[in-house]
N, C-alpha and C. Protein backbone atom coordinates (compact mmCIF):
# COMPACT_ATOMS: atom_id res chain seq x y z
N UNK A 1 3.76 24.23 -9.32
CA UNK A 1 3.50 22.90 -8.79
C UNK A 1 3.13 21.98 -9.94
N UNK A 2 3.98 20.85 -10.03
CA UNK A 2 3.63 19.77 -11.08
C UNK A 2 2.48 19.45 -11.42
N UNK A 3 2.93 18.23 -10.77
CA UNK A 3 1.62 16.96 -10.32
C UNK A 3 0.91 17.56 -9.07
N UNK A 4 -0.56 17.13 -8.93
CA UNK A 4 -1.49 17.06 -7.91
C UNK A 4 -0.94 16.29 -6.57
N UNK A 5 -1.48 16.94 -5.57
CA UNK A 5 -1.22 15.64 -4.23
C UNK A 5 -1.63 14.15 -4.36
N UNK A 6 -2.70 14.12 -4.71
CA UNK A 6 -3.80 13.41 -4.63
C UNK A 6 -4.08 12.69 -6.07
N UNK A 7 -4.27 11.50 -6.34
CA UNK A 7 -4.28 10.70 -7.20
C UNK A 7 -5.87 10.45 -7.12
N UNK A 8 -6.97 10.25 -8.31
CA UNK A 8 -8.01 9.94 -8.50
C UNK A 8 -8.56 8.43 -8.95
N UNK A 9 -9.58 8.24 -8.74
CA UNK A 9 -9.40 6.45 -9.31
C UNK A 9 -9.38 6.46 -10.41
N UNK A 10 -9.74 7.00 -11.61
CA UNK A 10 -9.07 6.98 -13.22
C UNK A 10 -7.67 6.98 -13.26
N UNK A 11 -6.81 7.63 -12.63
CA UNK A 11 -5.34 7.52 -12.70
C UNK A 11 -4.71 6.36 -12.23
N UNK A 12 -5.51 6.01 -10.93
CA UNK A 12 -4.94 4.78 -10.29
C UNK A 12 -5.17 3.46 -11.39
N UNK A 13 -6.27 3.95 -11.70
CA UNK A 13 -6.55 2.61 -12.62
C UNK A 13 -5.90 2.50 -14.14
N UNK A 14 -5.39 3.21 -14.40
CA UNK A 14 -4.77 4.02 -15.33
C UNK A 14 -3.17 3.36 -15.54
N UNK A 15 -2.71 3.70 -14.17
CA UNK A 15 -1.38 3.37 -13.48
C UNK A 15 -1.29 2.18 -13.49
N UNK A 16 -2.22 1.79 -12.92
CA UNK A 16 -2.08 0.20 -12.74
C UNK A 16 -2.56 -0.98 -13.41
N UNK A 17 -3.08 -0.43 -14.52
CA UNK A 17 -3.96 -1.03 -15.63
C UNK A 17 -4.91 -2.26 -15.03
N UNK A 18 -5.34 -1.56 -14.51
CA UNK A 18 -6.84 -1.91 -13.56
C UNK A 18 -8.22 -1.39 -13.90
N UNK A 19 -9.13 -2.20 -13.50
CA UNK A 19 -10.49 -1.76 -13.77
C UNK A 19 -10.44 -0.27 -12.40
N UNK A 20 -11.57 0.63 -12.74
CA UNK A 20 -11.83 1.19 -12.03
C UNK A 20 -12.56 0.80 -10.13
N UNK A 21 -13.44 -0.19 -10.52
CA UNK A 21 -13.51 -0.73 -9.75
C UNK A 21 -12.80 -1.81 -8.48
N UNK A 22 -11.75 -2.28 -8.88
CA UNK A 22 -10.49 -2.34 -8.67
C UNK A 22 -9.37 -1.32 -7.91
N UNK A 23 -9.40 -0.24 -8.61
CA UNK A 23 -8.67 0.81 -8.44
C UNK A 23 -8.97 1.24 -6.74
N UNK A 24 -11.12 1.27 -7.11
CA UNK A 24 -11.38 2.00 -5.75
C UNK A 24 -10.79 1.24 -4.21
N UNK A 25 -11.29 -0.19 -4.81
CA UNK A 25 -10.78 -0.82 -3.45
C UNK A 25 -9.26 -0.59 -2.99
N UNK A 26 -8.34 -0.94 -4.30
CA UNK A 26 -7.07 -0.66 -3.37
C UNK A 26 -6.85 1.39 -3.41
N UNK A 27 -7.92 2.17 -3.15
CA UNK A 27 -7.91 3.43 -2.61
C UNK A 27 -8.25 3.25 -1.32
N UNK A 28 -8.97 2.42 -0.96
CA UNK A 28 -9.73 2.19 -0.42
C UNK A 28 -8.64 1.75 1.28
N UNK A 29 -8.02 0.52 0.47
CA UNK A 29 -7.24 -0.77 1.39
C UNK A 29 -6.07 0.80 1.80
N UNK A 30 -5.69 1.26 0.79
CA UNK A 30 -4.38 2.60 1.14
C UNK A 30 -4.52 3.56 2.18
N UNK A 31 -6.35 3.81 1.81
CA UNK A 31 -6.46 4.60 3.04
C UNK A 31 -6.61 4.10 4.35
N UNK A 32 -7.24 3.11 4.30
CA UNK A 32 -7.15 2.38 5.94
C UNK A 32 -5.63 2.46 6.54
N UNK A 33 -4.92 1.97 5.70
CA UNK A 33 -3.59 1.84 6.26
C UNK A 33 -2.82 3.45 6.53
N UNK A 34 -3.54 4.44 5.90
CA UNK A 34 -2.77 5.77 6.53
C UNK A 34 -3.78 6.15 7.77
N UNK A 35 -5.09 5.65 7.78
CA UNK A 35 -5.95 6.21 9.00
C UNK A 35 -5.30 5.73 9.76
N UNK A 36 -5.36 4.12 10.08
CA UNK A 36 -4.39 3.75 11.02
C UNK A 36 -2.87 4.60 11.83
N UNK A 37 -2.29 5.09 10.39
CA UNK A 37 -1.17 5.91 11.10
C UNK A 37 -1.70 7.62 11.58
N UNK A 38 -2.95 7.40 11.97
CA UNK A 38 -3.33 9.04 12.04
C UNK A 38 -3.28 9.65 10.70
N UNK A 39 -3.00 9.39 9.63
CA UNK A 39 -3.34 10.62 8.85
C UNK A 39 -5.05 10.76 8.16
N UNK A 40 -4.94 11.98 7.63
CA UNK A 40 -6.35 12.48 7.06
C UNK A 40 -6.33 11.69 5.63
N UNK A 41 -7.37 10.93 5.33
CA UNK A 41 -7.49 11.04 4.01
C UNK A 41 -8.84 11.10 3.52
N UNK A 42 -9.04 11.33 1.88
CA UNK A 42 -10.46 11.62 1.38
C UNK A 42 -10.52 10.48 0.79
N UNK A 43 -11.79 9.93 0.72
CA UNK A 43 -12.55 8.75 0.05
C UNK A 43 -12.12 8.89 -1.62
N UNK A 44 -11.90 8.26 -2.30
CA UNK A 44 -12.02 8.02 -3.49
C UNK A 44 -10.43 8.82 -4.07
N UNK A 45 -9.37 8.87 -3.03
CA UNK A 45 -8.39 10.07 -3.85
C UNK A 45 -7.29 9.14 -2.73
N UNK A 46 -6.27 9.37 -3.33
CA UNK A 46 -4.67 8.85 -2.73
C UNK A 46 -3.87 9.49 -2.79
N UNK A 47 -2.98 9.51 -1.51
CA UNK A 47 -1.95 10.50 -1.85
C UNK A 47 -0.89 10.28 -2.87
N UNK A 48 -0.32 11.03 -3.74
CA UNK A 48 0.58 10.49 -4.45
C UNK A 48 1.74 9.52 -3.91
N UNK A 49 2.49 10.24 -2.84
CA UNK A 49 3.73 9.98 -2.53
C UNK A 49 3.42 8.39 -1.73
N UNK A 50 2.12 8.67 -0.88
CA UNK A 50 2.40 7.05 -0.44
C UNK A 50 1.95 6.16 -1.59
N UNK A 51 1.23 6.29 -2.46
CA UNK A 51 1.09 5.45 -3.67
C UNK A 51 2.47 4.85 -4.10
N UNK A 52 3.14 5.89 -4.48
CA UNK A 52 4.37 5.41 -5.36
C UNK A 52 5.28 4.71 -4.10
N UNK A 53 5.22 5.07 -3.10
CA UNK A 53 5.97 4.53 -2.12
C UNK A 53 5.76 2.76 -2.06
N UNK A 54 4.20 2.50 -2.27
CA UNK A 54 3.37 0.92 -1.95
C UNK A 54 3.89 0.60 -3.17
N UNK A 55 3.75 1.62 -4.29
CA UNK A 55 3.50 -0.07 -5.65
C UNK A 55 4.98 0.23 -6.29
N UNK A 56 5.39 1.64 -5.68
CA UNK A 56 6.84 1.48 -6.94
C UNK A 56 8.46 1.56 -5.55
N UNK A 57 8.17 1.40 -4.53
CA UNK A 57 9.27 1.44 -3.64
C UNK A 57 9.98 2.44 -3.53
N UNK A 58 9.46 3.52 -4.03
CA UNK A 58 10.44 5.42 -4.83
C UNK A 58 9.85 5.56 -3.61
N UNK A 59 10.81 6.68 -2.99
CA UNK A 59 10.09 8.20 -2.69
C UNK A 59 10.13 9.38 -3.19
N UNK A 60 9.32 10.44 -2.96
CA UNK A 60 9.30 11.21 -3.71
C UNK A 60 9.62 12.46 -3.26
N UNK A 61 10.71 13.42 -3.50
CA UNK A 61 11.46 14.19 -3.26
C UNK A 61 10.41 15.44 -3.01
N UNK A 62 10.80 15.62 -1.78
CA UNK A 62 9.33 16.96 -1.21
C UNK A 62 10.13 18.14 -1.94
N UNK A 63 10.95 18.47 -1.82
CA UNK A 63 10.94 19.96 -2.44
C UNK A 63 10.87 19.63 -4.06
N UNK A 64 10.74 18.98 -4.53
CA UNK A 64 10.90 19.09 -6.40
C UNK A 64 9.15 17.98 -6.62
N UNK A 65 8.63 17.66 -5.13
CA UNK A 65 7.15 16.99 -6.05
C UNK A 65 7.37 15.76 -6.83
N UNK A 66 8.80 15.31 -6.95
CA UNK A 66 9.16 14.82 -7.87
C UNK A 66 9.46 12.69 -7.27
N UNK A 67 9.49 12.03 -8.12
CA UNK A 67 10.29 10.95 -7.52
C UNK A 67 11.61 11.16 -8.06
């Protein structure tokens, strides 16, 4: 397995050349919008695939982990 599921706010902020603080909120704004669709998520962590889905329009190929 590659990459992690789950994206941390150093990466996000990282990614997005954002303050950390920054980062958390839009972890934050991402997860509301998957609670809304029923899914589970953890405070302070993002899933990869819907990340790249919001800021880069990719999806990411489930059997290879990959975009």
């Amino acid at each position: 397995m590659g990459e992690k599921m789950f994206m941390r706010v150093e990466e996000v902020a990282e990614s997005m050349d954002v303050s950390k603080p920054y980062a958390y909120q839009l972890i934050r704004q991402l997860n509301e919008e998957l609670k809304s669709k029923g899914r589970i998520t953890i405070a302070g962590r993002i899933d990869r695939k819907y990340f790249c889905e919001k800021f880069y329009g990719v999806q990411v190929d489930e059997k290879q982990g990959r975009i």
